[in-house]
Protein backbone atom coordinates (compact mmCIF):
# COMPACT_ATOMS: atom_id res chain seq x y z
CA UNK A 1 86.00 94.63 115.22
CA UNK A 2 83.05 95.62 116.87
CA UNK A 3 79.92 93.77 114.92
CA UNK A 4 76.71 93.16 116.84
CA UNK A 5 74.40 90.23 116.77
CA UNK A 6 71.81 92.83 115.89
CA UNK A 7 73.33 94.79 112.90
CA UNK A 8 74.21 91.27 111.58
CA UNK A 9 70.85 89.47 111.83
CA UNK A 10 69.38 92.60 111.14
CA UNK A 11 71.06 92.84 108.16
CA UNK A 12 70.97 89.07 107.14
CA UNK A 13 67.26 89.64 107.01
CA UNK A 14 67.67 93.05 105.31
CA UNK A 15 69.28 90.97 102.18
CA UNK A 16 66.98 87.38 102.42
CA UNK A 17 64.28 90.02 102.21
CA UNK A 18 65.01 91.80 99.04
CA UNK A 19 65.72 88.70 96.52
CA UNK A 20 69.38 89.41 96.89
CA UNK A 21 70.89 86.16 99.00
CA UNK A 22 72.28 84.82 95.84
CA UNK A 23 74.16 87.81 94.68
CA UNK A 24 75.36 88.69 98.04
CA UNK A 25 76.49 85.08 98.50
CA UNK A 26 78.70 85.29 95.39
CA UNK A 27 80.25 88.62 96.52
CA UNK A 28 80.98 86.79 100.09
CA UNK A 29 82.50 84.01 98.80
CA UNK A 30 84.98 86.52 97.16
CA UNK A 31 85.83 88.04 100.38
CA UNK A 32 86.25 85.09 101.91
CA UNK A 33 88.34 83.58 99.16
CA UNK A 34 91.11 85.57 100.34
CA UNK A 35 90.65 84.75 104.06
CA UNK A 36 90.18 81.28 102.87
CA UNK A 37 93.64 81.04 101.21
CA UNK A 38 95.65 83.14 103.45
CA UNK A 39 94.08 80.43 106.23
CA UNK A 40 94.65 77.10 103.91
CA UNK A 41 98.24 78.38 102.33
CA UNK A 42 100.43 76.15 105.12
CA UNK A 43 97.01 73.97 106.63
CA UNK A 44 96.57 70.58 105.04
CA UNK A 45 93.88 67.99 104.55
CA UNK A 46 96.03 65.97 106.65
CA UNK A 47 95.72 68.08 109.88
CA UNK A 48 93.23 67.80 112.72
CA UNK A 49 92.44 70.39 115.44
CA UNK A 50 91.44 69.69 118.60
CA UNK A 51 89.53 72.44 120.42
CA UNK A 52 88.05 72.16 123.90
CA UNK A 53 85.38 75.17 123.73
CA UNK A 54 82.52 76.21 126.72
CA UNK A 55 79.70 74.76 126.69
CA UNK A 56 77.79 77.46 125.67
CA UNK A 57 79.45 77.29 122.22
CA UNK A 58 77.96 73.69 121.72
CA UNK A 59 76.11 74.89 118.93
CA UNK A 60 77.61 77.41 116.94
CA UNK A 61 80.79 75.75 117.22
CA UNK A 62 80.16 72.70 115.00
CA UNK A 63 78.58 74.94 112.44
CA UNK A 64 81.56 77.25 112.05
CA UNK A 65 83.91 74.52 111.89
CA UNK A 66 82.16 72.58 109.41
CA UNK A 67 83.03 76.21 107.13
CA UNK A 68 86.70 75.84 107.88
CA UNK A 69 86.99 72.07 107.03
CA UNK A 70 84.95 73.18 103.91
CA UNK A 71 87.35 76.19 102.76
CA UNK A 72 90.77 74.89 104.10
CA UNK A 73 90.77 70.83 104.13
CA UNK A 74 91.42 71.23 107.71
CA UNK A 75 89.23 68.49 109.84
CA UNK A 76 88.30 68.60 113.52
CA UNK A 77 88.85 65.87 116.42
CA UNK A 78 85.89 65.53 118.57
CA UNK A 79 85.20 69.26 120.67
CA UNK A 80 85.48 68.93 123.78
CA UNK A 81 82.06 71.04 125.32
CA UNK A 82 82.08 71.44 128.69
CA UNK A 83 82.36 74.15 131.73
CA UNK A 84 85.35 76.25 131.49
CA UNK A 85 87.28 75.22 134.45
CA UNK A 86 86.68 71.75 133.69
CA UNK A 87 88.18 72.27 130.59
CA UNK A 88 90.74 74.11 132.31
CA UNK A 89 91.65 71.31 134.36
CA UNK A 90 91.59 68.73 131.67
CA UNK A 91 94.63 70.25 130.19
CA UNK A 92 96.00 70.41 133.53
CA UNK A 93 96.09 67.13 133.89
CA UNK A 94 97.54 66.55 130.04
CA UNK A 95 94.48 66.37 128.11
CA UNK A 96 95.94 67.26 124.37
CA UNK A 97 94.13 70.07 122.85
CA UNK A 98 95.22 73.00 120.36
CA UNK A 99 92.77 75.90 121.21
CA UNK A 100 90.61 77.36 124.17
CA UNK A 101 87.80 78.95 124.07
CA UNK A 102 86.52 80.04 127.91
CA UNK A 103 83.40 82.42 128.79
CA UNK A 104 85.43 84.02 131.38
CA UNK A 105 88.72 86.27 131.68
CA UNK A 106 89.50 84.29 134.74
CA UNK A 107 89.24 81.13 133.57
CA UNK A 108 91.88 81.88 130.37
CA UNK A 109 93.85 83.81 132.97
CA UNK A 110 93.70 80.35 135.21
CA UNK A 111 95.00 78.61 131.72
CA UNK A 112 97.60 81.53 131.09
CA UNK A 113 99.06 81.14 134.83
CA UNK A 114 99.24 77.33 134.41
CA UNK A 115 101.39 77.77 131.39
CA UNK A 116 98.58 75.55 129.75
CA UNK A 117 98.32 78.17 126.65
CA UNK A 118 100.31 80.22 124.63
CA UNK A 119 99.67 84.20 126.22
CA UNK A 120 100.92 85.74 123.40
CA UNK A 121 97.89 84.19 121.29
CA UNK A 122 95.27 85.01 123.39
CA UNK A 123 92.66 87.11 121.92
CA UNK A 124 89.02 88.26 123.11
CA UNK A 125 86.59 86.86 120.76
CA UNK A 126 82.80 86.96 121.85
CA UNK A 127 80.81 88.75 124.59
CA UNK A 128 77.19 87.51 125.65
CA UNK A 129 74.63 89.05 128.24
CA UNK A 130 73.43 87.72 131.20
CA UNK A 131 69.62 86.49 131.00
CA UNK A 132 66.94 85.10 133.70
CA UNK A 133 64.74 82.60 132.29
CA UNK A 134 61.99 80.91 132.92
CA UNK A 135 60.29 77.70 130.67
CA UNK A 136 58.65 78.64 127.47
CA UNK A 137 54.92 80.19 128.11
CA UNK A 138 55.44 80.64 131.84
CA UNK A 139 53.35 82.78 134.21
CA UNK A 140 56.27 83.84 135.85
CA UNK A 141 57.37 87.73 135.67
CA UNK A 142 60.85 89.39 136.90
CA UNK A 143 60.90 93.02 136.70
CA UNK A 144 64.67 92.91 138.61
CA UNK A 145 67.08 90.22 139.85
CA UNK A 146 65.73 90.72 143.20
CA UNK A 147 62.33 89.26 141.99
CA UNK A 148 63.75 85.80 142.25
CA UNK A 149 64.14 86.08 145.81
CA UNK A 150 59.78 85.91 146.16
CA UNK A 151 59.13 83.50 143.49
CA UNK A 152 57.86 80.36 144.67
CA UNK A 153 60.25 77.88 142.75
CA UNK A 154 63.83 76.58 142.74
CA UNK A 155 66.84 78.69 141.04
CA UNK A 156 68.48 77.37 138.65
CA UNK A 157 72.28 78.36 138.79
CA UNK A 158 75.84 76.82 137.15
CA UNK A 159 78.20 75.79 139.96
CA UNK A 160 80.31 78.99 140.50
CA UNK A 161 83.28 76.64 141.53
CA UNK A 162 83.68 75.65 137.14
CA UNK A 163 80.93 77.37 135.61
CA UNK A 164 81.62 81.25 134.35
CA UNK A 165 77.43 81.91 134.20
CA UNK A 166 77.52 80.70 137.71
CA UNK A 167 80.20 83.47 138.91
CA UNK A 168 78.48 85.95 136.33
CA UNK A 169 74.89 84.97 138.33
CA UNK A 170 76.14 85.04 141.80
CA UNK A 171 77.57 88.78 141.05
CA UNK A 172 74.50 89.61 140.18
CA UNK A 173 72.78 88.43 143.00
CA UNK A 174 75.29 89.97 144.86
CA UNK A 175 74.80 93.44 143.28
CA UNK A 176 71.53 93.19 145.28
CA UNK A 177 71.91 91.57 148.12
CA UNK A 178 71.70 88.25 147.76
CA UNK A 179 74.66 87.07 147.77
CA UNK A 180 77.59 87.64 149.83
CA UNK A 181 80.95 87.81 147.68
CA UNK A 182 81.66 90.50 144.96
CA UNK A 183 83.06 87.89 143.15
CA UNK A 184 81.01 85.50 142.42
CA UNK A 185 82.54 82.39 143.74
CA UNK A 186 83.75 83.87 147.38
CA UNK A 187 80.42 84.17 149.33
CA UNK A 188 77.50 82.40 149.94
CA UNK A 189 73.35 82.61 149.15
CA UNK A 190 71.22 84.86 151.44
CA UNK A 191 68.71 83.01 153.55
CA UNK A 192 66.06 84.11 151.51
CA UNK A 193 67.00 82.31 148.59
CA UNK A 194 69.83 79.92 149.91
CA UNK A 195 67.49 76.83 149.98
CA UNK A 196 66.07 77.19 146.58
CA UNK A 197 69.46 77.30 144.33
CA UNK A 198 69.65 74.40 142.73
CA UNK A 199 73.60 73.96 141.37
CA UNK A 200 73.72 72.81 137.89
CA UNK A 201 77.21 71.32 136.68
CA UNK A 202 77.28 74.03 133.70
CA UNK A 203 74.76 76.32 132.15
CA UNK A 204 73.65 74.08 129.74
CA UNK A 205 72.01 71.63 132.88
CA UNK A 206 70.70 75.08 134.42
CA UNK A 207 68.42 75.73 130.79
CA UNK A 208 67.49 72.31 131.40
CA UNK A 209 66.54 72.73 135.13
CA UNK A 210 64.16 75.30 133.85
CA UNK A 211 62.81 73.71 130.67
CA UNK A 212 62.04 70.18 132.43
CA UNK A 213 60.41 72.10 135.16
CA UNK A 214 62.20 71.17 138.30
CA UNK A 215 63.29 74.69 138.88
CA UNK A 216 61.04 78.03 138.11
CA UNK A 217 63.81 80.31 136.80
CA UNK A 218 67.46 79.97 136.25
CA UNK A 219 70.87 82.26 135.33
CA UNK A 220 71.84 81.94 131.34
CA UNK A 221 73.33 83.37 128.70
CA UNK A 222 71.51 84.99 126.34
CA UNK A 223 72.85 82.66 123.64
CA UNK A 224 71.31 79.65 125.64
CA UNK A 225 67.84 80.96 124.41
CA UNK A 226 69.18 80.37 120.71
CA UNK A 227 70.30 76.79 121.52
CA UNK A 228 67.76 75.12 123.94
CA UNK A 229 64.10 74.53 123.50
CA UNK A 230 61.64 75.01 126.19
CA UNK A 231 63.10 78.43 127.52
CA UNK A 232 62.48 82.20 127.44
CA UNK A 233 64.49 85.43 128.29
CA UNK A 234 62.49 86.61 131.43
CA UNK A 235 64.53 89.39 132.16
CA UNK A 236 68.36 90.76 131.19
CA UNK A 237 70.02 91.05 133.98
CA UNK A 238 72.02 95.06 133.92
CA UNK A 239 75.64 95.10 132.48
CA UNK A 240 76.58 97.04 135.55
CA UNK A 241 75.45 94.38 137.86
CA UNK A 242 78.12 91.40 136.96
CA UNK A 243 81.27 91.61 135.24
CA UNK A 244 81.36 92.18 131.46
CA UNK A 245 81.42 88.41 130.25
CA UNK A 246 83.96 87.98 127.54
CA UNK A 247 85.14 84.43 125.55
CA UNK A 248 89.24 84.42 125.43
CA UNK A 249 90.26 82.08 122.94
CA UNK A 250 94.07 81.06 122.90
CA UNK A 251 96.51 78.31 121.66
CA UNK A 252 97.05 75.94 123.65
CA UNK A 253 101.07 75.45 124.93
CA UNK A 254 100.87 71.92 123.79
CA UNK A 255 99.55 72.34 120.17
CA UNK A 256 101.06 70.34 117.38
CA UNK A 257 99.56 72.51 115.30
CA UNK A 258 100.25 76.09 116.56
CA UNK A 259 100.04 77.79 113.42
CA UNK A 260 97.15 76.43 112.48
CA UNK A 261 95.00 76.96 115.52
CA UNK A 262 95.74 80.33 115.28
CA UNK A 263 94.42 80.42 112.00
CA UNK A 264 91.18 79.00 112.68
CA UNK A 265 90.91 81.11 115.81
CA UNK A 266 91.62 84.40 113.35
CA UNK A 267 88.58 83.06 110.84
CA UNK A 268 85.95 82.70 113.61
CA UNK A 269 86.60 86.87 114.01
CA UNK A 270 87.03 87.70 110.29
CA UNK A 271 84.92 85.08 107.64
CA UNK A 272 81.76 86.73 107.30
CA UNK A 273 80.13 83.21 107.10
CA UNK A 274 81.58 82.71 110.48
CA UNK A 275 80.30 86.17 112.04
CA UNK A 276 76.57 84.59 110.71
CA UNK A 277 76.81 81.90 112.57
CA UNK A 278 77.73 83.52 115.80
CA UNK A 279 75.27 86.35 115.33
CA UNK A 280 72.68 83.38 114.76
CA UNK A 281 73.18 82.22 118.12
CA UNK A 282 72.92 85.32 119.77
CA UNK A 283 76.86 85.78 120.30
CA UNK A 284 78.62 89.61 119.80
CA UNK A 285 81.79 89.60 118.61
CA UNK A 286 84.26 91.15 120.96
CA UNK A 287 85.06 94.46 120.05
């Protein structure tokens, strides 16, 4: 399914626009009347999902979740929003959980070697761009990712060691020099901006690096501009210059409730509700 964030808030405002929200609501509740049942046929009101999701999901999540419990009965333990190799090693350690949702290939494949989730489950669900930012009304300009190397200001960046838009940020840095591994978590800073990266413990603390202030600009997602006030796109960093970032999501090996974690993990791709929400917050569905 390849739906962009575009064509669908393009086209939620296309509708709201012309009167016809109402109609178009009853004719998408009749689509999803059919996902809803195929979904709720074997869940019950008496199940509960846990999901550990990134962070960067913090907000959508909830939302989309809320339109599951409301269609199938099916209720939610507290999600678990944090870094993706934290999450990662939470199940490691025998953290109970039923899905995962990373913002990196490598972190699910971490998950897959580890036997912590079921392979055969796995599916790519959202993709997301890489963004520089810089705090809302700013007189700060990047024309390229090299510009952040003469900026007088700390970098805000997520600890490449857990955090995907750390790895994602360093590639790009390294794509110009700046940083030494192709990777993204196998090199170190050049000297020119080494003592001005400021490590944030995910890319949620990085946004707030930026909005409070204590650093100038900072690596995101573009979805981060949806969820936290205070910050603004700057510049989007090239596809070509970091590895394509892509959100496995998978059962976990542990799940009590197998079938239905797969289930919910099918409706966040196919409810058109659903594909609002993510389109919302500036997530692409994966084609």
């Amino acid at each position: 399914m390849n739906i962009s964030r575009r064509s669908l808030i393009t086209g939620a405002a296309a509708v709201a626009g012309a009167g016809l929200l109402a109609g178009c609501g009853n004719a998408a509740s009749t689509n999803d009347s059919s996902t809803a049942g195929s979904t709720g046929s074997s869940a019950t009101s008496s199940v509960e999902l846990q999901v550990f999701a990134a962070n960067s999901l913090e907000k959508a999540m909830p939302e989309v979740q809320a339109l599951y419990t409301e269609k199938t009965g099916v209720t939610f333990a507290d999600t678990q929003f944090k870094a993706s190799g934290d999450l990662v090693e939470q199940l490691r350690a025998g953290a109970a959980a039923d899905a995962l949702i990373t913002a990196s290939k490598g972190t699910m494949d971490t998950a897959v070697e580890g036997k912590l989730v079921d392979d055969s489950t796995r599916t790519d669900m959202f993709t997301n761009d890489l963004v520089i930012i810089r705090a809302e009304g700013a007189d700060v300009q990047v024309a390229a990712i090299e510009d952040v190397a003469s900026i007088d200001g700390r970098i805000a960046i997520g600890d490449a060691k857990t955090v995907p838009a750390g790895k994602y940020a360093n590639q790009a840095l390294a794509s110009v020099g700046l940083y030494t591994g192709t990777e993204g978590d196998d090199g170190g800073y050049a000297a020119s901006i080494a003592d001005k990266v400021a490590l944030a413990d995910k890319v949620g603390t990085a946004a707030k690096y930026v909005s409070t202030g204590d650093c100038v600009t900072g690596f995101v997602y573009s979805s981060d501009i949806y969820r936290y006030d205070g910050i603004e796109e700057a510049f989007v960093c090239p596809a070509d210059s970091h590895k394509p970032i892509v959100y496995p999501g998978a059962v976990t090996a542990s799940s009590d409730h197998a079938d239905e974690a797969a289930k919910f993990l099918d409706f966040c791709l196919s409810d058109s509700g659903a594909q609002k929400v993510w389109a919302k917050y500036g997530f692409e569905l994966s084609a």
